[in-house]
Protein backbone atom coordinates (compact mmCIF):
# COMPACT_ATOMS: atom_id res chain seq x y z
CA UNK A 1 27.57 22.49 10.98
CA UNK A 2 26.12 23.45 8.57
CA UNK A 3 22.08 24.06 7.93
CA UNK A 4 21.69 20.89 5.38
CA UNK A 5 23.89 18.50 7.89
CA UNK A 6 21.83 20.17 10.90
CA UNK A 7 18.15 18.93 9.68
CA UNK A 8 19.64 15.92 8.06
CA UNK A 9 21.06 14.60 11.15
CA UNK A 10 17.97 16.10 13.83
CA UNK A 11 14.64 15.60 11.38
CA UNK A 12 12.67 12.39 12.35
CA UNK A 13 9.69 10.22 12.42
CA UNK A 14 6.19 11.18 13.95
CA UNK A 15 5.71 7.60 15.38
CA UNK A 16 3.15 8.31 18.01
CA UNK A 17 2.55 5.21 20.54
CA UNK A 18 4.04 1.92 19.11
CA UNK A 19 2.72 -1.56 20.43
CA UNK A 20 3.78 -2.94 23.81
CA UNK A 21 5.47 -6.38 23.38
CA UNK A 22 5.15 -8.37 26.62
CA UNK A 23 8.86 -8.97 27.92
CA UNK A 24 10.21 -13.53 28.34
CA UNK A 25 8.29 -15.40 30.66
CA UNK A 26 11.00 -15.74 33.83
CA UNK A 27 8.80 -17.64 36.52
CA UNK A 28 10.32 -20.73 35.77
CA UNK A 29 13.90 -19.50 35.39
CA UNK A 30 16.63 -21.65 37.31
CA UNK A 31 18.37 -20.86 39.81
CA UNK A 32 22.30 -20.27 39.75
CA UNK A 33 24.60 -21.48 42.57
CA UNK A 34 27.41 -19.05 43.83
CA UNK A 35 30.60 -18.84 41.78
CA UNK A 36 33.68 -18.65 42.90
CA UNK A 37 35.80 -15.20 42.46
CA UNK A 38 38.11 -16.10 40.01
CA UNK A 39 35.32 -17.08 37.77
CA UNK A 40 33.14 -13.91 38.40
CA UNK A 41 34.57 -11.30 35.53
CA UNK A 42 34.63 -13.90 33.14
CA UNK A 43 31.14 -15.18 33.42
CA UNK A 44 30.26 -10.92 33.67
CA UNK A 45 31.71 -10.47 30.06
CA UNK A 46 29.89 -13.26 28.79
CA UNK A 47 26.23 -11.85 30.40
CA UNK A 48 27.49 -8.42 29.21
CA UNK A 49 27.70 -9.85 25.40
CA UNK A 50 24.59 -12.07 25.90
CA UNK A 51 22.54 -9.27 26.45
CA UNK A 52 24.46 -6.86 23.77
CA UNK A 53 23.41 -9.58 21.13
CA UNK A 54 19.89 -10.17 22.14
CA UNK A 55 19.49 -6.20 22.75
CA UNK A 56 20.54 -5.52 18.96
CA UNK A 57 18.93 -8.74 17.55
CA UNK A 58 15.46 -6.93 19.23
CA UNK A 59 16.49 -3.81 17.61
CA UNK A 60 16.66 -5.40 14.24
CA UNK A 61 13.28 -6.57 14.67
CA UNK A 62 11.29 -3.90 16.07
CA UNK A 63 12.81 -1.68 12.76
CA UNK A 64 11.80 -4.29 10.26
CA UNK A 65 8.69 -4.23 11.93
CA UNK A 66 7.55 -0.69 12.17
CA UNK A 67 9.37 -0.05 8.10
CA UNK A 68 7.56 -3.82 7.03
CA UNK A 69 3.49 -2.20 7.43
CA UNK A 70 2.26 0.86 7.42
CA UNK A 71 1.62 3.31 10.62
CA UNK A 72 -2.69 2.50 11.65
CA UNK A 73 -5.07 4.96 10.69
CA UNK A 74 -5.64 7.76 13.39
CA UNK A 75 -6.77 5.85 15.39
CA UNK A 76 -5.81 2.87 14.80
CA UNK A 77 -7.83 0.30 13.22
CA UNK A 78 -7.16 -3.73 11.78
CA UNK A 79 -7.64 -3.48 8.35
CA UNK A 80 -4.64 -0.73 7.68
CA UNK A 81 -2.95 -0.31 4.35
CA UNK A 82 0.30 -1.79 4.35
CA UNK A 83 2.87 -0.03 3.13
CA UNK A 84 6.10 -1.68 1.89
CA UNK A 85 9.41 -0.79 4.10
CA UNK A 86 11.21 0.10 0.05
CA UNK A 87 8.64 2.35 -0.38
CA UNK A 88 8.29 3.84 2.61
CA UNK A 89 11.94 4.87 3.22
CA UNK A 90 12.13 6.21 -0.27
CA UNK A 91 8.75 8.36 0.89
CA UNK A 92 10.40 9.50 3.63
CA UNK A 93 13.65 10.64 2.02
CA UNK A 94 11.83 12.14 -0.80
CA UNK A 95 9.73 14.21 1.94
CA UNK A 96 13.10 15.38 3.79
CA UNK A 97 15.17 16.32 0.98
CA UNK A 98 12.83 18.72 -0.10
CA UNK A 99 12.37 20.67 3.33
CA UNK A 100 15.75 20.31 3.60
CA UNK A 101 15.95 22.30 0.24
CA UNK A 102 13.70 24.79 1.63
CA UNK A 103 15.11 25.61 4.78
CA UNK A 104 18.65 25.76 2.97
CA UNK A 105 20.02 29.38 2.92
CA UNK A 106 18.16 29.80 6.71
CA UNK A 107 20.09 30.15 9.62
CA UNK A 108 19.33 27.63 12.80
CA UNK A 109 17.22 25.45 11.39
CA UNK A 110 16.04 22.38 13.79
CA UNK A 111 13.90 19.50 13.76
CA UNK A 112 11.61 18.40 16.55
CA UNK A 113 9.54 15.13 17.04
CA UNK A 114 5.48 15.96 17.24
CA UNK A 115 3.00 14.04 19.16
CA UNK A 116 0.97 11.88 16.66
CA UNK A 117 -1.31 13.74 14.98
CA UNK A 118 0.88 16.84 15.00
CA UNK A 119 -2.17 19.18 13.09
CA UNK A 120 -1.12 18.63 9.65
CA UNK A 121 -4.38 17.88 7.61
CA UNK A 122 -4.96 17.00 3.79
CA UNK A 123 -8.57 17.73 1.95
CA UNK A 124 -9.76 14.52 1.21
CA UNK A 125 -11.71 15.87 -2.02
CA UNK A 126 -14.41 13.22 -2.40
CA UNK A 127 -15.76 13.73 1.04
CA UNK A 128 -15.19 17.29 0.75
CA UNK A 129 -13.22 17.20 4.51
CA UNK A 130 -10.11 17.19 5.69
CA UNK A 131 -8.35 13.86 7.19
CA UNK A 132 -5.44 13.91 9.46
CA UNK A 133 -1.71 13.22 8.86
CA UNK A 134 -0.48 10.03 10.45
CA UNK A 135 2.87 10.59 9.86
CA UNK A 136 4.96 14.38 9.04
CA UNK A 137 7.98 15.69 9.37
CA UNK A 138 8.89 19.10 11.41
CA UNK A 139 11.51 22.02 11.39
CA UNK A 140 11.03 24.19 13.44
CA UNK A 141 12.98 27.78 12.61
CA UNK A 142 14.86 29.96 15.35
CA UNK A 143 17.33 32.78 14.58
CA UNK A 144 16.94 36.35 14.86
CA UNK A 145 14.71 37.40 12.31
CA UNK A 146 10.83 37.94 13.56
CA UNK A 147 8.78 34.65 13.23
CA UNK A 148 7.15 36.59 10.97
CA UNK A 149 10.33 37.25 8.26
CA UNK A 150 10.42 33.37 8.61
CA UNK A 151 7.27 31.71 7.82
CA UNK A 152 7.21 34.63 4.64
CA UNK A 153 10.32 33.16 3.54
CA UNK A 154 9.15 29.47 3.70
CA UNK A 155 5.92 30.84 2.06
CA UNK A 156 7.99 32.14 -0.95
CA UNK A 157 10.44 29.23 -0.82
CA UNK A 158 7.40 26.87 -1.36
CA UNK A 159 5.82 28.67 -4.33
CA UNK A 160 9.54 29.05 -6.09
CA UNK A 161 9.54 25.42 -5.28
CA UNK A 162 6.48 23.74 -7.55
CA UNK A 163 4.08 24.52 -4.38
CA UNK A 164 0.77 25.88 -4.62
CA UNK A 165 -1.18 27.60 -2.06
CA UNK A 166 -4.24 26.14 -0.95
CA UNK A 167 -5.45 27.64 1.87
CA UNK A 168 -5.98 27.76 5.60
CA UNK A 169 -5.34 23.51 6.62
CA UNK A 170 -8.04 22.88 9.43
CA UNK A 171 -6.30 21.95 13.10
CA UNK A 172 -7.14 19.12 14.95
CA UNK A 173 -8.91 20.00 18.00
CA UNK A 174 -10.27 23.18 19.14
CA UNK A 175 -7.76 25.28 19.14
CA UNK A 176 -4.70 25.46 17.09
CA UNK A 177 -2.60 27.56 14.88
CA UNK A 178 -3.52 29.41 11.85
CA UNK A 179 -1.80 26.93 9.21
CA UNK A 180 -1.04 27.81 5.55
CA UNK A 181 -1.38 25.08 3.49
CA UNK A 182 0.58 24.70 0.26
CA UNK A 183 0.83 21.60 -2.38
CA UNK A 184 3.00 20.14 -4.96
CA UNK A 185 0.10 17.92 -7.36
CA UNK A 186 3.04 16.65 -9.05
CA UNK A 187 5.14 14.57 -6.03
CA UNK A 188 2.04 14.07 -4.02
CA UNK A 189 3.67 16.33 -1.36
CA UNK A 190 1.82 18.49 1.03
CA UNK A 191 3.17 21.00 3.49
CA UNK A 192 2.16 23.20 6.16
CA UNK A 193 3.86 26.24 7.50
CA UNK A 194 2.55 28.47 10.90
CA UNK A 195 3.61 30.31 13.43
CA UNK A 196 4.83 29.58 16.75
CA UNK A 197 7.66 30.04 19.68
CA UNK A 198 9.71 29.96 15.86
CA UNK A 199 8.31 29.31 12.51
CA UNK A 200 7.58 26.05 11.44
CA UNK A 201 7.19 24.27 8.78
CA UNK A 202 5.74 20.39 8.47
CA UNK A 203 5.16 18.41 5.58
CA UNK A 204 3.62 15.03 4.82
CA UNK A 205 3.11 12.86 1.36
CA UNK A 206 -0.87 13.58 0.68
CA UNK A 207 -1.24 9.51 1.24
CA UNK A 208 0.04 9.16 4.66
CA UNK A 209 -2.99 9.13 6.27
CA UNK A 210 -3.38 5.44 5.47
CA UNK A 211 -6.85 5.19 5.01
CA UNK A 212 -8.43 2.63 3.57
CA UNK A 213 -10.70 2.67 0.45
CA UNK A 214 -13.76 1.68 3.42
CA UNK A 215 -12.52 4.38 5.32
CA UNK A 216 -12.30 7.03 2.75
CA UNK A 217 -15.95 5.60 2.17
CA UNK A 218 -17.09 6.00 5.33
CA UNK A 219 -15.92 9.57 6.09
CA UNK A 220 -17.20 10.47 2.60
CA UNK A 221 -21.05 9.30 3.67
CA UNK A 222 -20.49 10.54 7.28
CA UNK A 223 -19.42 14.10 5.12
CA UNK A 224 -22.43 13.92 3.59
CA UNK A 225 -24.93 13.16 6.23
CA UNK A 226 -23.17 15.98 8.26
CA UNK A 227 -24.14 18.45 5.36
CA UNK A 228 -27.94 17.11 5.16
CA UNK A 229 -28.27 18.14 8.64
CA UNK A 230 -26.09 21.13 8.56
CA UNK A 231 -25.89 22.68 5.50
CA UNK A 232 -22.26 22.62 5.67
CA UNK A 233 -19.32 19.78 5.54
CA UNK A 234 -17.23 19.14 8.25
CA UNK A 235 -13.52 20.79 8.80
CA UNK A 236 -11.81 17.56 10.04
CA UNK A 237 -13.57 14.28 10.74
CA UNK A 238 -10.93 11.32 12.19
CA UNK A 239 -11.52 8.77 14.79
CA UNK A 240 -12.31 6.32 12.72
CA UNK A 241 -11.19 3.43 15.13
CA UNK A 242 -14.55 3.20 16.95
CA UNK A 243 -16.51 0.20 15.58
CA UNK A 244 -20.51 0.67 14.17
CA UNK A 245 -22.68 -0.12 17.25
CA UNK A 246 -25.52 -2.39 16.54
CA UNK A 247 -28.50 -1.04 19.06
CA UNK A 248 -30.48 -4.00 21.42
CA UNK A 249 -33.13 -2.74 18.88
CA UNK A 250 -32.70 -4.07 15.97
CA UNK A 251 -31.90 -3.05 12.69
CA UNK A 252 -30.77 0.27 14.53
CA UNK A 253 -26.82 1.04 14.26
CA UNK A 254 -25.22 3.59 15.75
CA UNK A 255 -20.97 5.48 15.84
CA UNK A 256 -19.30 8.09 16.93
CA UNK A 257 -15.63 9.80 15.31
CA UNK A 258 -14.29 13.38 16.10
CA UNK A 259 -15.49 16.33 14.55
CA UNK A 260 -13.25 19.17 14.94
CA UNK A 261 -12.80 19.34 18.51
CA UNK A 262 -15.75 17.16 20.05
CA UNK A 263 -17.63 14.04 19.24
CA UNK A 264 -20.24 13.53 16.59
CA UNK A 265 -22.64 10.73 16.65
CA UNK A 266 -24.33 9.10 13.75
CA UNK A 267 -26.89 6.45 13.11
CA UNK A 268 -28.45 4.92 10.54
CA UNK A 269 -32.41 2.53 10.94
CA UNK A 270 -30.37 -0.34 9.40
CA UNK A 271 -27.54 -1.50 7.87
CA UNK A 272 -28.98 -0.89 4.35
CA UNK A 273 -29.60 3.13 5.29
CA UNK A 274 -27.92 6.04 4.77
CA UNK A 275 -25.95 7.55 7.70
CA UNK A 276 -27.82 10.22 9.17
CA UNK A 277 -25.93 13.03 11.62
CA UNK A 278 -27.69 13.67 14.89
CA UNK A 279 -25.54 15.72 17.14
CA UNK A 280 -21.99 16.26 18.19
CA UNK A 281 -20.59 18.24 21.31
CA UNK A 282 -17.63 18.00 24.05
CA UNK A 283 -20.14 16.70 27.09
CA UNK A 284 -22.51 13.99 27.09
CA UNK A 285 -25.99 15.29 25.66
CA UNK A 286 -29.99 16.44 27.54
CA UNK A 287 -31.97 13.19 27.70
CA UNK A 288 -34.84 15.09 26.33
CA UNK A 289 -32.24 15.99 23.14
CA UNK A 290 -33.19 12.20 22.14
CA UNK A 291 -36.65 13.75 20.88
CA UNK A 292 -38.01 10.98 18.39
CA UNK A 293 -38.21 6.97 18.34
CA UNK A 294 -35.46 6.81 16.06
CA UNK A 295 -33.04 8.45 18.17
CA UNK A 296 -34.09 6.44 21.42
CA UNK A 297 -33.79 2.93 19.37
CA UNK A 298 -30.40 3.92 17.82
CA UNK A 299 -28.53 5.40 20.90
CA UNK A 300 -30.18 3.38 23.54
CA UNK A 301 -28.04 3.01 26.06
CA UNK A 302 -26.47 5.69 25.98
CA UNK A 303 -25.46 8.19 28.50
CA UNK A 304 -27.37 11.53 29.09
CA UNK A 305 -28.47 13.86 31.49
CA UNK A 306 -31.53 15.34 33.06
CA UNK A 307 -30.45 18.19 34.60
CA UNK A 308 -27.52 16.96 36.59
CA UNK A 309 -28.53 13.81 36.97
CA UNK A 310 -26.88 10.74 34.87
CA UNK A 311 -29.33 8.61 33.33
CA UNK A 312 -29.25 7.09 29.69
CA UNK A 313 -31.81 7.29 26.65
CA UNK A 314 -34.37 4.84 26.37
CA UNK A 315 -37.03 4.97 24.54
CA UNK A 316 -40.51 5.99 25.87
């Protein structure tokens, strides 16, 4: 087999976690009397068929389902962007032909299935920040050149390709690889390639993050309040699934996303305020870290601690 047939056959979907659908109600099923032998094989082929049919019939629905909408927003959230099942298959193909181009020509080429969120990132240029990937594909490289001869050849296969570099892509989390981050402008196409046990290279269309235009709103002013209070903008803000906390003080709102690899928490005096950034961490913050009347109105309720001991901010 060769390379071409090899990541045509292997490369797949990042799905992530897909909804639970609750299995038929059988409490008030009836029950059977005892057949007789002769009748027992026949009545097995029928059960056997029964549940062939309704087993495919489920798998027909389940794929119209997941190719009829869009995949949620990382995490997931109500108001997703739906994306047509035409358009998305030809998105996907589009996306695999062209790795499959570049890993042409190298020897034992495979595909793997990432965890959502795999660590592929795309600069979301109004917000000056990088969003997350919901969806990418992934070949991962293995032969007996260094890992190092490979991700140089996927680097120069890229540029020969239409791609541009454009820098180191942020990982999601805090700690990662170092991924180079090229893009083709022209098909909306962006790739990553990094080290690791083999060289790898993943590669999404720039819109499948499937944020909304509220979203892309929201991380934009949450960008910019970050940079008010920092003096820089975020590497990778996601989490968007958590919902704007109103406080038992009124007008005072309050949310938290991811930041890199912790929380960051936000708040705003009312709804008709800007965003302002307070603090961000991997732990639960000091009490006395909720140092004005603002902060103790927004985030009441919260948890915090004095010393070791739990408690939660209210204000004084």
């Amino acid at each position: 087999m060769n390379n071409q047939d090899n990541v045509d056959q292997y490369i797949v979907v990042n799905q992530g976690e897909g909804e639970s659908t609750p299995g038929p109600d059988v409490s008030d099923s009836p029950v059977f009397e005892p057949v007789k032998e002769g009748k027992k094989s026949n009545i097995l082929v029928l059960a056997l068929g029964a549940v062939a049919l309704i087993a495919s019939g489920l798998a027909i629905y389940f794929g119209i389902m997941y190719f009829g909408k869009s995949k949620p927003s990382y995490p997931a959230t109500p108001d997703s962007q739906v994306v047509s099942k035409n358009d998305m298959a030809y998105e996907y193909k589009e996306v695999k032909d062209v790795m499959m181009d570049l890993v042409d020509g190298i020897e034992n080429s495979w595909s793997s299935n990432p965890e959502n969120g795999s660590g592929l990132t795309y600069k979301l240029e109004e917000a000056n920040t990088f969003v997350p990937m919901d969806l990418d594909l992934e070949v991962e490289i293995s032969n007996s050149y260094s890992v190092e001869t490979n991700v140089n050849t996927l680097k120069n296969k890229l540029t020969g390709a239409g791609f541009s570099s454009i820098g180191i892509l942020p990982f999601i989390g805090s700690a990662g690889p170092k991924i180079d981050g090229y893009l083709n402008s022209e098909d909306n196409i962006v790739c990553g390639v990094y080290a690791d046990v083999g060289a790898v290279l993943t590669c999404a269309k720039t819109d499948w993050s499937w944020l909304t235009e509220e979203e892309k709103t929201l991380v934009k002013e949450l960008s910019t309040a970050y940079y008010n209070k920092t003096g820089g903008y975020p590497t990778v803000v996601y989490g968007l699934g958590g919902k704007i906390k109103d406080s038992e003080y009124e007008p005072y709102q309050s949310l938290q996303v991811a930041i890199g690899g912790g929380y960051a928490l936000f708040y705003r005096v009312s709804p008709d305020d800007e965003w302002q950034y307070f603090a961000g961490g991997q732990a639960p913050l000091d009490c006395s870290d909720y140092n004005t009347e603002d902060l103790q109105k927004a985030f009441a309720g919260n948890v915090c601690y004095n010393g070791l001991e739990a408690s939660e901010v209210r204000p004084e």
